[in-house]
Protein backbone atom coordinates (compact mmCIF):
# COMPACT_ATOMS: atom_id res chain seq x y z
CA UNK A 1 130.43 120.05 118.63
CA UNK A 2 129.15 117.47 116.25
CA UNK A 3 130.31 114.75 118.57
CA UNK A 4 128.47 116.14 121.12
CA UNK A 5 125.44 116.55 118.48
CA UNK A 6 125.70 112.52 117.51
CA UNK A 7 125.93 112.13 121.29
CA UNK A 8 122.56 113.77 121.82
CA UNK A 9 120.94 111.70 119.04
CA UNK A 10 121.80 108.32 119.96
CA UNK A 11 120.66 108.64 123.15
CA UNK A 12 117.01 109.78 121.87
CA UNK A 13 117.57 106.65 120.17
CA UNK A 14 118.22 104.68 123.08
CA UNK A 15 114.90 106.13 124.68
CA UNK A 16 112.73 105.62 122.36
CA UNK A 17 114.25 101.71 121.74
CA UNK A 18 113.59 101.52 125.45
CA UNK A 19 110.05 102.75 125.82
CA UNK A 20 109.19 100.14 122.70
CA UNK A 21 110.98 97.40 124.76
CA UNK A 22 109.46 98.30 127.88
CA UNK A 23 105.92 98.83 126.75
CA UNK A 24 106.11 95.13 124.79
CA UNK A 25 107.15 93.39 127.91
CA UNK A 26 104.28 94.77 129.61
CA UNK A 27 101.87 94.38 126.92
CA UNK A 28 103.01 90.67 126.97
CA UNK A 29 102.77 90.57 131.43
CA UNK A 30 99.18 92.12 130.69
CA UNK A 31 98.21 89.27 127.90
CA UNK A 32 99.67 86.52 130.81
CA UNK A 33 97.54 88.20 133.66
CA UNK A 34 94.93 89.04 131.12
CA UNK A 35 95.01 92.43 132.83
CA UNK A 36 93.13 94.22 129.99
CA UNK A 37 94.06 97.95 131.11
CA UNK A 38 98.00 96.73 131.37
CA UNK A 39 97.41 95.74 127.86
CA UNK A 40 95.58 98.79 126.61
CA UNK A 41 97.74 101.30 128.49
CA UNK A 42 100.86 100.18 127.63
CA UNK A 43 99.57 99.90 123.84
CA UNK A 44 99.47 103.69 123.87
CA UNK A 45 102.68 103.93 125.48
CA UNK A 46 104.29 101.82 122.87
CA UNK A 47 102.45 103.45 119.94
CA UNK A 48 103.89 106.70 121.52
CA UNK A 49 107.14 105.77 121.55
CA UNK A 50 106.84 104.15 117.91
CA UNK A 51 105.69 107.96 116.62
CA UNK A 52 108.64 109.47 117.66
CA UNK A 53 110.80 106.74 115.79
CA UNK A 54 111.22 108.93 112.66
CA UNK A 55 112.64 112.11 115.27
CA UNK A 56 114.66 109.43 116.18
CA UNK A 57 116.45 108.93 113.04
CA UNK A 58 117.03 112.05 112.14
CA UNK A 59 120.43 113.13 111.80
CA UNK A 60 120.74 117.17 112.42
């Protein structure tokens, strides 16, 4: 069961590494295109997947 457990957690971490990832390329594609919603948008986005971090890293 605690395999499975681990299992569970690293891919939270994986999703929440993702949405980061994802939201600073398109932060970056918004600065290029100067696309000011892109940038603001994904900003949240990012900044919501950033809060969740600490969920993230916690074993159970």
């Amino acid at each position: 069961m605690n395999s499975a457990s681990n299992s569970k957690v690293d891919l939270f971490r994986a999703a929440t590494v993702l949405t980061v990832v994802i939201a600073v390329a398109f932060i970056v594609f918004g600065l290029v295109v100067q696309s000011w919603i892109v940038v603001a948008v994904f900003t949240l986005i990012g900044i919501a997947g950033l809060s969740t971090w600490p969920t993230a890293t916690h074993n159970p």
